[in-house]
Protein backbone atom coordinates (compact mmCIF):
# COMPACT_ATOMS: atom_id res chain seq x y z
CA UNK A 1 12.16 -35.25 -20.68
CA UNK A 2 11.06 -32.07 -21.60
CA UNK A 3 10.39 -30.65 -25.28
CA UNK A 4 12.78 -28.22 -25.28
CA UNK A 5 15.31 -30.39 -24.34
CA UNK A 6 14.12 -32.98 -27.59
CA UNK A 7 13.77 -30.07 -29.95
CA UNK A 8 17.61 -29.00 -28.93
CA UNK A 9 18.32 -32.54 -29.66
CA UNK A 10 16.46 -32.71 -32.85
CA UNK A 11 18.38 -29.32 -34.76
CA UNK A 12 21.69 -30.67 -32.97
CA UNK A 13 21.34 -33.99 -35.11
CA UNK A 14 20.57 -31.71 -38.17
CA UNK A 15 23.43 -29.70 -37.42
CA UNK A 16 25.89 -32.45 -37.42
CA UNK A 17 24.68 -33.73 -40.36
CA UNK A 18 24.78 -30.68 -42.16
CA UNK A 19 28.01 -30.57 -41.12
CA UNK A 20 28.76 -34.13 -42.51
CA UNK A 21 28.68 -36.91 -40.16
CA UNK A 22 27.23 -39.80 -41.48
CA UNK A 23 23.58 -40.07 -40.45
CA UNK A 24 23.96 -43.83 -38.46
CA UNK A 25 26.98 -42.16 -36.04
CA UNK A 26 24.42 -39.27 -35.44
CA UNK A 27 21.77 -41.29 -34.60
CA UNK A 28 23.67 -44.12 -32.89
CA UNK A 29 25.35 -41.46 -30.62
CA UNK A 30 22.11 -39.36 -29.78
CA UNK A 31 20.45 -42.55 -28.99
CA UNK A 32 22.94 -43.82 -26.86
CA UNK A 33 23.87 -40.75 -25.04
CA UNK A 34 20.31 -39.78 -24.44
CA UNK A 35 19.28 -43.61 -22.74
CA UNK A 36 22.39 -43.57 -20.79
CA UNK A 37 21.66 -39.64 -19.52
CA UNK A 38 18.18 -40.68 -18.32
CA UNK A 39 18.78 -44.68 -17.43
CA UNK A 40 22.53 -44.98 -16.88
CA UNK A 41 25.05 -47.26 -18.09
CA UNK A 42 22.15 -50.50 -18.13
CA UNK A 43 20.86 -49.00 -20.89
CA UNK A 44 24.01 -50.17 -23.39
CA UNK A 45 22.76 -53.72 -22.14
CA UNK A 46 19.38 -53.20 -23.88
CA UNK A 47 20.86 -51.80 -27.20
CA UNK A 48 22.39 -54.88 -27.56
CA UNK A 49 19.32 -57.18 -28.10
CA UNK A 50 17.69 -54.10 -30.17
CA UNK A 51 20.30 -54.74 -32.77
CA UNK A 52 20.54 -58.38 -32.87
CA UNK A 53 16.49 -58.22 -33.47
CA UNK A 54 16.95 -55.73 -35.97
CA UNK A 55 19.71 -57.62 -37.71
CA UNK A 56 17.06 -61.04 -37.77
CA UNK A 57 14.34 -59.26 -39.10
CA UNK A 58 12.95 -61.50 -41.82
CA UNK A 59 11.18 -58.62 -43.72
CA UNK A 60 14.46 -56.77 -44.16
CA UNK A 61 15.75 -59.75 -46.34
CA UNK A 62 13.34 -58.20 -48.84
CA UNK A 63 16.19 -55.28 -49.38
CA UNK A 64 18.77 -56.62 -50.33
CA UNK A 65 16.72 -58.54 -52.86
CA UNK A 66 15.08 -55.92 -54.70
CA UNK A 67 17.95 -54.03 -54.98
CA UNK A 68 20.10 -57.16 -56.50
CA UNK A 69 16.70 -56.76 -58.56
CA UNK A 70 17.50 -53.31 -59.48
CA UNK A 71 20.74 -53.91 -60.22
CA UNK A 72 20.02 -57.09 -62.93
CA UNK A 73 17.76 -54.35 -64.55
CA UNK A 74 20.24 -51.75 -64.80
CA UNK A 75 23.55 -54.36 -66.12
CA UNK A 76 21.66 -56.12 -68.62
CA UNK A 77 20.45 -53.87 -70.93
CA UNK A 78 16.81 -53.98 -70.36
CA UNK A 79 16.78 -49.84 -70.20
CA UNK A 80 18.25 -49.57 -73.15
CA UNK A 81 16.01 -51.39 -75.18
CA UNK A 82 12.34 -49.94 -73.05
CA UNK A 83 13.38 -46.76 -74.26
CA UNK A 84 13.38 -47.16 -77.93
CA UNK A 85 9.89 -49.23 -77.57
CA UNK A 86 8.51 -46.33 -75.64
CA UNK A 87 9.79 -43.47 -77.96
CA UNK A 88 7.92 -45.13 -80.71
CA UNK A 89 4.76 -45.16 -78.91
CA UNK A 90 4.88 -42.20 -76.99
CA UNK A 91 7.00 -39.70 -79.60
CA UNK A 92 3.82 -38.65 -81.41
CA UNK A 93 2.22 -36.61 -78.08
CA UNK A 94 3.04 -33.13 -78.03
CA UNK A 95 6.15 -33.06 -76.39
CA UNK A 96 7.93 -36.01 -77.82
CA UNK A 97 10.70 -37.80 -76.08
CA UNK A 98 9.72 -35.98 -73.05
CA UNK A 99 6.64 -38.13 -72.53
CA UNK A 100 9.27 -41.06 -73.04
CA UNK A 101 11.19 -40.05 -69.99
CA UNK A 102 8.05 -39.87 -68.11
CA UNK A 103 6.87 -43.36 -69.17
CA UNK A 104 10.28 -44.94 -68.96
CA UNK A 105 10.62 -43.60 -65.43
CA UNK A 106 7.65 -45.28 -64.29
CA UNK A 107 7.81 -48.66 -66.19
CA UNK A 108 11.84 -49.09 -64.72
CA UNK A 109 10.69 -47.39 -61.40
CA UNK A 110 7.97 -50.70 -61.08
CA UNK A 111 11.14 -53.22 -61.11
CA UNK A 112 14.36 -51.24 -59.57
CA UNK A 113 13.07 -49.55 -56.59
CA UNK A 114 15.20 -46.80 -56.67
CA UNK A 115 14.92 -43.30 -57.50
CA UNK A 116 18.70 -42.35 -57.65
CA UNK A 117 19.24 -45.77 -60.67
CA UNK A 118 16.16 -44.56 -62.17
CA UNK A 119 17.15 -40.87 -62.86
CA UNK A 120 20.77 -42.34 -63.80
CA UNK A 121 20.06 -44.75 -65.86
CA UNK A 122 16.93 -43.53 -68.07
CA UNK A 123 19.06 -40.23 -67.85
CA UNK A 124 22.32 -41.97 -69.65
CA UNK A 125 19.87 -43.57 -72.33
CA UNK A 126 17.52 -40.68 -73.21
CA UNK A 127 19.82 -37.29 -73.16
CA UNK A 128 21.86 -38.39 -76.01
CA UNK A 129 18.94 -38.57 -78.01
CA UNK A 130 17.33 -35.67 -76.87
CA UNK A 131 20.72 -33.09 -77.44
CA UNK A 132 20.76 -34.47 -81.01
CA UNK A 133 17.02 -33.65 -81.50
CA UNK A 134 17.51 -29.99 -80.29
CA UNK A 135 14.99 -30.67 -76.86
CA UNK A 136 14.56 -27.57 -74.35
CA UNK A 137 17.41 -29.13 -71.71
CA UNK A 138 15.77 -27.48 -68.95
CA UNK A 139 12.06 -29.52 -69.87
CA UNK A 140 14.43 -32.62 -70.62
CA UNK A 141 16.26 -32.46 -67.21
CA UNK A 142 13.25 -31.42 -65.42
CA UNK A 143 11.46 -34.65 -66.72
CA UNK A 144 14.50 -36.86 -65.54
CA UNK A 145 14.62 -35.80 -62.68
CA UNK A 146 11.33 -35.65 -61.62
CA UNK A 147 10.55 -39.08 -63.26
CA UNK A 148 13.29 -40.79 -61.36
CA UNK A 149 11.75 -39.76 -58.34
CA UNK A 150 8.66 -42.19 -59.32
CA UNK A 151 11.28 -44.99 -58.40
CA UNK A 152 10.39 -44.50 -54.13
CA UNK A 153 7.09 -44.48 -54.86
CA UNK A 154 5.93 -46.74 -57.66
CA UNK A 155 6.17 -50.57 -56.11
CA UNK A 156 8.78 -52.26 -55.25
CA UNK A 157 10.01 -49.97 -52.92
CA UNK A 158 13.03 -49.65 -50.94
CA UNK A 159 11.85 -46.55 -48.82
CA UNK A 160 8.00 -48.59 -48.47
CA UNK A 161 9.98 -51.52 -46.78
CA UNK A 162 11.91 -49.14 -45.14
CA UNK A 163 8.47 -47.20 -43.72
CA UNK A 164 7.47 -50.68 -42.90
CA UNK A 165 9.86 -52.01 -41.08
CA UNK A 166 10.04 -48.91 -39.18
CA UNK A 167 6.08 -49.01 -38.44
CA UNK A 168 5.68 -52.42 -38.04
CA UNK A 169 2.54 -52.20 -41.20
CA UNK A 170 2.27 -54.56 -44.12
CA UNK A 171 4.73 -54.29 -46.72
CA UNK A 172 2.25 -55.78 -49.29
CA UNK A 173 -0.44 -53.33 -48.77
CA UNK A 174 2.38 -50.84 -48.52
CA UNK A 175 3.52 -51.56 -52.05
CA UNK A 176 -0.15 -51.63 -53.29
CA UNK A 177 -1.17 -48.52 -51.76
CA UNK A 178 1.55 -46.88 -53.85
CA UNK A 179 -0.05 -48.10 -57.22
CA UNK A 180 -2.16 -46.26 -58.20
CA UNK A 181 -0.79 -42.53 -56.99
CA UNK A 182 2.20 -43.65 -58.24
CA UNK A 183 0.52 -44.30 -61.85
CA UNK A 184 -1.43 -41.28 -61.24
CA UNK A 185 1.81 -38.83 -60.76
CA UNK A 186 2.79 -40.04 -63.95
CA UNK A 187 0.22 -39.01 -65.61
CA UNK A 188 -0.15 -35.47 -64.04
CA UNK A 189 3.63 -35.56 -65.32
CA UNK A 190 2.64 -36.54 -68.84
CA UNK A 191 -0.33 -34.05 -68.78
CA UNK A 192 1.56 -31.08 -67.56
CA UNK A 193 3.96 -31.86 -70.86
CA UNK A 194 1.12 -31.99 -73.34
CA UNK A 195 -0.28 -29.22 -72.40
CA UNK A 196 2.64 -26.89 -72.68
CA UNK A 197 3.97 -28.50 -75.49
CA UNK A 198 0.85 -27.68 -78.03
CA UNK A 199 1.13 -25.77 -80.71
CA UNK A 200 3.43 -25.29 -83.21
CA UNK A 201 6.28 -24.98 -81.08
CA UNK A 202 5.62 -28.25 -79.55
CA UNK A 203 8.10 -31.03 -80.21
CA UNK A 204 7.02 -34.27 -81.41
CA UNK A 205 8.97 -37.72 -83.21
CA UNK A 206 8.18 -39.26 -86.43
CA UNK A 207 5.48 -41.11 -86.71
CA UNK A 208 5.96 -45.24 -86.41
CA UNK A 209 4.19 -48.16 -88.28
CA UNK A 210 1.62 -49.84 -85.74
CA UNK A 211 3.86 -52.82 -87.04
CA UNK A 212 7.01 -51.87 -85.74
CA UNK A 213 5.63 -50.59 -82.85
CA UNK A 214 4.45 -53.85 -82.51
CA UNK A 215 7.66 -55.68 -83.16
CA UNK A 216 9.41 -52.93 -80.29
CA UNK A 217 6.57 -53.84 -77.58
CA UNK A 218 8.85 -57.09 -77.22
CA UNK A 219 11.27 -54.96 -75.63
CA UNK A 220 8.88 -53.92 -72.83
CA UNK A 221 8.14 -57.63 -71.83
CA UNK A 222 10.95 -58.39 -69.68
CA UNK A 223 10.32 -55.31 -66.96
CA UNK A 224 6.26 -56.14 -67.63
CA UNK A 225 6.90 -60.06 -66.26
CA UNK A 226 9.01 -59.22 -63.18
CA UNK A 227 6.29 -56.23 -61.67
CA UNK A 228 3.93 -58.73 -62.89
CA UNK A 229 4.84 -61.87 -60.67
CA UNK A 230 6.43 -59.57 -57.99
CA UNK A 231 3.23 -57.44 -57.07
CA UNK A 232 0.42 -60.48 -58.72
CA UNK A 233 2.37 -62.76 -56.12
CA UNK A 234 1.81 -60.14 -53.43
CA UNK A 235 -1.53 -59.08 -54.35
CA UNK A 236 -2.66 -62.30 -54.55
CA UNK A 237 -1.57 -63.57 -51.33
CA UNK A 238 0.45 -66.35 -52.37
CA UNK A 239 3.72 -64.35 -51.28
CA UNK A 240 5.13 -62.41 -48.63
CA UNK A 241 7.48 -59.26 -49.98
CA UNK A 242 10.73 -61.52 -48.98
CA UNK A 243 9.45 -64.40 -51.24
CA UNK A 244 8.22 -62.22 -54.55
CA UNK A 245 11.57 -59.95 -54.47
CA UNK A 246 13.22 -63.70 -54.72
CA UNK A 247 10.80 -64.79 -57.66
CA UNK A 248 11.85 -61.35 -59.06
CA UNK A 249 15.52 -62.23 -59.23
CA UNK A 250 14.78 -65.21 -60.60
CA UNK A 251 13.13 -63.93 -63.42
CA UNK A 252 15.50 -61.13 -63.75
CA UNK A 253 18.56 -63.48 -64.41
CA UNK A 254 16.54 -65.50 -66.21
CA UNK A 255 16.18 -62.24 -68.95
CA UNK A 256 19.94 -61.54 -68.71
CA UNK A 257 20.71 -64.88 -69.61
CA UNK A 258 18.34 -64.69 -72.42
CA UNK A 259 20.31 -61.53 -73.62
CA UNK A 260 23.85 -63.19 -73.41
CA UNK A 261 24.95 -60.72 -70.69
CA UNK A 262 25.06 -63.44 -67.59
CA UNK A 263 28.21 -64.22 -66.72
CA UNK A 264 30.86 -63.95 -63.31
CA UNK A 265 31.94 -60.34 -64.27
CA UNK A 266 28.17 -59.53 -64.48
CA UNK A 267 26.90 -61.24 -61.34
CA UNK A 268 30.06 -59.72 -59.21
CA UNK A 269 29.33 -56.01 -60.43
CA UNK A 270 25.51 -56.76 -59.38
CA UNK A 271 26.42 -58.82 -56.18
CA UNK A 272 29.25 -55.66 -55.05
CA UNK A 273 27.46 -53.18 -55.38
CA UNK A 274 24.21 -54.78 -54.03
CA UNK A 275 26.43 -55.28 -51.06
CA UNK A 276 27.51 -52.24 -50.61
CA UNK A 277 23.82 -50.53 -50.55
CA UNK A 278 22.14 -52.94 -48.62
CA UNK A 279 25.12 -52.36 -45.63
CA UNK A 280 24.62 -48.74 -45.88
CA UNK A 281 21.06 -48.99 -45.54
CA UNK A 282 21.05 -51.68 -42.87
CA UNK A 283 23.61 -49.88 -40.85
CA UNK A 284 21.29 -46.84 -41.15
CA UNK A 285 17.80 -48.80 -40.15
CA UNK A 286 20.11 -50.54 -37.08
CA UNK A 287 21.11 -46.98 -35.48
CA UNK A 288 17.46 -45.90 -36.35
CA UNK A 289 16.23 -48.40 -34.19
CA UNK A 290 18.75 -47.42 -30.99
CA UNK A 291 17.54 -44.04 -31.45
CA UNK A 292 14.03 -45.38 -31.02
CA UNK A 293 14.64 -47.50 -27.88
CA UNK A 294 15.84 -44.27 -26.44
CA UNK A 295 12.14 -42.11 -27.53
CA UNK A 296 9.92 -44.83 -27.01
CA UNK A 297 11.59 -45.38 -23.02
CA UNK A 298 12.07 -41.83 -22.42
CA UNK A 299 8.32 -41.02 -23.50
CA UNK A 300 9.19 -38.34 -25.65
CA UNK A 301 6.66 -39.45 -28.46
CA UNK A 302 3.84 -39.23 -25.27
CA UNK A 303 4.58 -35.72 -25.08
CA UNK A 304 4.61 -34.75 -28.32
CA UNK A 305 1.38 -36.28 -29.39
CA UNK A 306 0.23 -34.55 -26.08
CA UNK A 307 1.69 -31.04 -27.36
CA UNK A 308 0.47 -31.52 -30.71
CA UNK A 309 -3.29 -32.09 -29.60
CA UNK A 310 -3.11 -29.03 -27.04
CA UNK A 311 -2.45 -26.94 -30.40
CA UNK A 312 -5.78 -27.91 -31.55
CA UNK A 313 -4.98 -28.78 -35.23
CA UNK A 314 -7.07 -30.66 -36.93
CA UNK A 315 -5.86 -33.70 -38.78
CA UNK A 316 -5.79 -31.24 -42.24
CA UNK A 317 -3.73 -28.73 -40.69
CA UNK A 318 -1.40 -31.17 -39.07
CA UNK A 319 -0.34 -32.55 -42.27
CA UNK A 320 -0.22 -29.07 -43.88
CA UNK A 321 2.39 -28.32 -41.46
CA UNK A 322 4.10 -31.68 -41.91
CA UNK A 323 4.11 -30.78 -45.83
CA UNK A 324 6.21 -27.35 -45.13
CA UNK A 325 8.61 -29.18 -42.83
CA UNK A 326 9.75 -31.94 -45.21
CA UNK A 327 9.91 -29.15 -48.01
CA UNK A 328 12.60 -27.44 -45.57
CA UNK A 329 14.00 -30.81 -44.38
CA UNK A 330 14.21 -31.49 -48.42
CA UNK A 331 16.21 -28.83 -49.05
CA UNK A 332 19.31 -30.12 -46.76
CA UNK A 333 18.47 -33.67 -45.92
CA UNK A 334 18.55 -37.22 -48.37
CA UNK A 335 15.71 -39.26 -48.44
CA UNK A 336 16.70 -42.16 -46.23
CA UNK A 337 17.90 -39.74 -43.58
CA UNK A 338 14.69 -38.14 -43.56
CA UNK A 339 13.19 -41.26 -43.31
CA UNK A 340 14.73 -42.56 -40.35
CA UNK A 341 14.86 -39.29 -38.19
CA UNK A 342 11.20 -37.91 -38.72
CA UNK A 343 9.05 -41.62 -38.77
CA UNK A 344 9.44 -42.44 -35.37
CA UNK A 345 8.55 -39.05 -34.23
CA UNK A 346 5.69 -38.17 -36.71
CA UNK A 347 4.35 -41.47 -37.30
CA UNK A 348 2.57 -41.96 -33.70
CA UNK A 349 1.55 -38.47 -33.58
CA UNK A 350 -0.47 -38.70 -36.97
CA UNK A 351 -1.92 -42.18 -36.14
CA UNK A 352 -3.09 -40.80 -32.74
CA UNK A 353 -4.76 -38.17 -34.32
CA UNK A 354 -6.83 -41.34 -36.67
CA UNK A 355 -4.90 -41.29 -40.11
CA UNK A 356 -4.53 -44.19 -41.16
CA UNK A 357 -1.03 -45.85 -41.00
CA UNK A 358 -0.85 -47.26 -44.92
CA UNK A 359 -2.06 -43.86 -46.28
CA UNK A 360 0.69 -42.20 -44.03
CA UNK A 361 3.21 -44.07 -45.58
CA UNK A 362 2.69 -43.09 -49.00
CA UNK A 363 1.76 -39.57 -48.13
CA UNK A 364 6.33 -39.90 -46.27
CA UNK A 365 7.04 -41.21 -49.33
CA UNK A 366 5.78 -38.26 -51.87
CA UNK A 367 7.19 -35.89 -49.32
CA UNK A 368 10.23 -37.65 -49.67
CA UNK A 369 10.05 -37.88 -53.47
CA UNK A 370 9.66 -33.64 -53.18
CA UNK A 371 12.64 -33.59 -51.31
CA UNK A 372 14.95 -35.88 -53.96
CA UNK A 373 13.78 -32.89 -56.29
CA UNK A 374 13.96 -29.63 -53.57
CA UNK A 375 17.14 -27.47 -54.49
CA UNK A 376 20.30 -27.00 -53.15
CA UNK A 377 20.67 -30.74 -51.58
CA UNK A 378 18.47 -32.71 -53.94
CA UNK A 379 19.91 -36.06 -54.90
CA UNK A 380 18.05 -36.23 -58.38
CA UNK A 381 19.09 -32.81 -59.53
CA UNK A 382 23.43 -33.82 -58.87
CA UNK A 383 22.02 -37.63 -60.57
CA UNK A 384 20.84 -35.97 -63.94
CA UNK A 385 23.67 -33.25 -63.59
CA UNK A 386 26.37 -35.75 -63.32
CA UNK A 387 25.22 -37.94 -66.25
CA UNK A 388 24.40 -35.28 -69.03
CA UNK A 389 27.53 -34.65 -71.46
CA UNK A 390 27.32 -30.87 -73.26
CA UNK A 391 28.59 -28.62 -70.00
CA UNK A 392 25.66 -27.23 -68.80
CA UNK A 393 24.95 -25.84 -65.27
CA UNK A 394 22.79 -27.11 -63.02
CA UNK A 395 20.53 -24.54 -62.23
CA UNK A 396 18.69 -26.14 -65.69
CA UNK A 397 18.08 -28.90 -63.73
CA UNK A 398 16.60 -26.67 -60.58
CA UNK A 399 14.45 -24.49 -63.30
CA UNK A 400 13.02 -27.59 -64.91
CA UNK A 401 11.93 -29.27 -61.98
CA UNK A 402 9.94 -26.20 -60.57
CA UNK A 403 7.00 -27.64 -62.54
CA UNK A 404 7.12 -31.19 -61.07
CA UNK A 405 7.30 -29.61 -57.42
CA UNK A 406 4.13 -27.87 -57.67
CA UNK A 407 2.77 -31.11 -59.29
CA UNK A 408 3.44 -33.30 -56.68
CA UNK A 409 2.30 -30.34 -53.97
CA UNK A 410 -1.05 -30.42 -55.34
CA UNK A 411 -1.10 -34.07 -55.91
CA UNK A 412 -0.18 -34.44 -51.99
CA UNK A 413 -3.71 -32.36 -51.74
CA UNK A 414 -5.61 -34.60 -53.81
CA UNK A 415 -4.10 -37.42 -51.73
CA UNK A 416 -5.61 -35.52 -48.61
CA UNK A 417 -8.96 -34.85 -50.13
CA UNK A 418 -9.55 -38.37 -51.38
CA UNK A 419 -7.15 -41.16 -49.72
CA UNK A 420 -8.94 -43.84 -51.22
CA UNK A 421 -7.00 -43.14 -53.90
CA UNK A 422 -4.27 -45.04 -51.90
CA UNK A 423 -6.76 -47.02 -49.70
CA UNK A 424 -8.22 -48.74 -52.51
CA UNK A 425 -5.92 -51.46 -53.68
CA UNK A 426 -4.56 -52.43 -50.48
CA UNK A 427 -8.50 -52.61 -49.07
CA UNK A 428 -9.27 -54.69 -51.33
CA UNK A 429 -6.37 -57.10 -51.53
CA UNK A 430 -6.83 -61.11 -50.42
C-alpha cells in the first residue's frame, strides 16, 4: 500500500471526525474497508476473533475498576473535604488558593484517573471560594484546568492502561514511570504561581494554627490510603493493575461507608455511570484494534518506519516533530481519539528508532495532557467553563492556560534531555 494512499486515509478519518462521527464508526469502517480492499471479503472472518480477544483481555478489567474508583471519590465527598485541608496548608504561598488547586489536582488525580472528573470536580469545590475572595479568574481557571490535566498522567491512569493495552508494555511500570513527572509538573505548576504572585499584589489566605492544620490533615487520609495500597501493591509486586484497582474499590467503599454516604442510590449513580464510560471506552479500544489488524497485515507501519529513517532524523528531531503534530492534533481532536489513531502508527516507528517503549508512553500521555488544554477543542477548557457560576467567557479559560502550555512544552524537553526522570521508578521496581 502506498503512503499516499495511508496519508489520504489518515486526514479522511480526521475529516469525518471533525465532522462528527463518532471516533469507533471511523475507525471500525476504515479498518474494515481497507482489509477487505487489499484481502477481500476473508478478511471480516479475521475481525471476528480480533474482537472476541480484545473483549477477554484480562488487563482491560483494570478500567472499569479504576473508574468505579473514580467515581466512589467523586460521590462521597472526599473532594470536598481535601480541599479545605489543603487551603490551610498551602494558602500562605504567594498565590493562595491557587497553589490549592494545583495540589488538590494532583492528590485527587493519584486516585480518579481522570482528567475531565478532576477539572470538574476540584473546579465545583474551589471557584466558589475563590469568586468570594476576589482571585484573578483567568489565573484561577488557568490553574483548573491545567491541574485537571494531571489526572492522565499522575497514576492510576486510564489513558496508561489504555497505552498499554495498545502496546502490549507493563501497566505497572507504566503507572510508575508516570510518578515522578507527574509530581514534578506539579510543582513547575506551583512554581510558576509563586513566582508571579510575589509582591504585594500577590494573594495569599490567613494564616492557620499548626494545630488545626493538624486536625484538617485527617481529611487527606482517605485519598493518601487508596494511592497508597493501589501503587505500594503494584510497586511491590504483590499485584497486577487488575488486582490493586480491586483493593482500591475496596478501600474506597470502605471510606464512603465511614462517611454515611453508602447506600443503593449511591452505588447505582457510581455503578451507571461507570457503565456508561467503560462501554464508550471499550467500544473505542475494540474498533482500535480492527483498525490495527488492517496496518499491521497491510504493512503500512513497515513503510513508514522505512520513510521515516530515509528522512534521516535523529531520534531528537523525530520527537520534535511528533511534539508539533499532537499540538495541531490537540487543537481538534479528544484525548482518547488521539490515543487510539496515532499509537499504532507512531509507536513502532519511535521504538525502531531505540526509544524506549515505557518512556514513550508517558512522553503520549503529556502530549495528550497539552492537547486536553490546546484551544478551540480542548476538553478541560468547556470542563472548567461549564462548572464556574458568575457568566464569564471562556476565552479566560484559553488566556489562563497559556502559561501551563509552555510549562508542559518545556517540561516535554526536560523529559527528552533526561528520561530517567521517568525510567527511574519503573527500573527499579521488584
Amino acid at each position: 500500500m502506498s503512503l499516499s494512499i495511508v496519508f489520504i486515509a489518515f486526514f479522511a478519518m480526521l475529516g469525518l471526525l471533525l465532522l462528527g462521527l463518532p471516533i469507533a464508526v471511523t475507525m471500525a469502517l476504515f479498518g474494515v474497508i481497507g482489509g477487505v480492499s487489499v484481502f477481500g471479503w476473508p478478511f471480516l472472518e479475521s475481525t471476528g476473533a480480533v474482537v472476541w480477544s480484545v473483549q477477554n483481555e484480562n488487563i482491560l478489567t483494570a478500567i472499569p475498576l479504576f473508574i468505579l474508583l473514580g467515581e466512589l471519590m467523586l460521590r462521597s465527598g472526599i473532594a470536598d473535604r481535601m480541599y479545605i485541608s489543603m487551603a490551610a496548608w498551602l494558602g500562605r504561598l504567594p498565590g493562595g488558593l491557587v497553589h490549592t488547586n494545583i495540589g488538590c489536582c494532583a492528590l485527587f488525580a493519584a486516585t480518579s484517573g481522570s482528567s475531565v472528573a478532576t477539572a470538574a470536580t476540584i473546579g465545583t469545590v474551589a471557584l466558589p471560594s475563590l469568586s468570594e475572595r476576589k482571585y484573578s479568574m483567568k489565573q484561577a481557571l488557568g490553574s483548573l484546568a491545567a491541574g485537571g490535566t494531571l489526572g492522565i498522567l499522575i497514576p492510576p491512569s486510564v489513558n496508561m492502561l489504555i497505552y498499554g493495552s495498545l502496546t502490549s508494555n507493563s501497566i505497572g511500570k507504566l503507572f510508575m514511570a508516570g510518578l515522578l513527572p507527574g509530581i514534578a509538573l506539579s510543582l513547575l505548576f506551583m512554581l510558576y504561581i509563586g513566582v508571579t504572585n510575589l509582591g504585594e499584589g500577590g494573594k495569599r489566605e490567613e494564616k492557620v494554627s499548626l494545630r488545626d492544620r493538624i486536625r484538617l490533615s485527617a481529611n487527606l487520609i482517605p485519598p493518601a490510603v487508596i494511592f497508597g495500597i493501589v501503587m505500594g501493591s503494584i510497586y511491590a509486586g504483590i499485584a497486577t493493575a487488575t488486582e490493586s484497582a480491586a483493593l482500591g474499590v475496596m478501600v474506597a467503599l470502605w471510606f464512603a461507608w465511614r462517611s454515611k454516604r453508602l447506600n443503593l442510590a449511591f452505588l447505582q449513580s457510581c455503578f451507571v455511570q461507570t457503565a456508561r464510560i467503560t462501554g464508550m471506552i471499550l467500544l473505542i479500544i475494540t474498533a482500535a484494534f480492527v483498525l490495527n489488524l488492517t496496518i499491521s497485515l497491510t504493512g503500512v507501519v513497515d513503510d513508514l518506519t522505512a520513510w521515516v529513517t530515509s528522512l534521516g532524523l535523529s531520534t531528537t528531531g523525530l520527537l520534535l516533530m511528533l511534539i508539533v503534530f499532537y499540538l495541531c492534533l490537540g487543537m481538534f481532536m479528544d484525548v482518547l481519539s488521539m490515543q487510539v489513531l496515532t499509537i499504532p502508527i507512531t509507536y513502532p516507528i519511535v521504538v525502531a528508532l531505540g526509544v524506549d517503549p515505557i518512556w514513550y508512553g508517558v512522553f503520549v500521555v503529556l502530549m495528550c495532557e497539552l492537547g486536553m488544554i490546546t484551544p478551540p477543542v480542548g476538553m478541560n477548557l468547556f470542563v472548567v467553563q461549564s462548572v464556574r457560576k458568575d457568566g464569564g467567557t471562556i476565552q479566560e479559560v484559553m488566556w489562563g492556560v497559556l502559561p501551563y502550555m509552555l510549562i508542559m512544552l518545556v517540561f516535554a524537553m526536560l523529559l527528552m534531555a533526561f528520561p530517567q526522570i521517568a525510567l527511574w521508578l519503573p527500573n527499579m521496581m521488584h
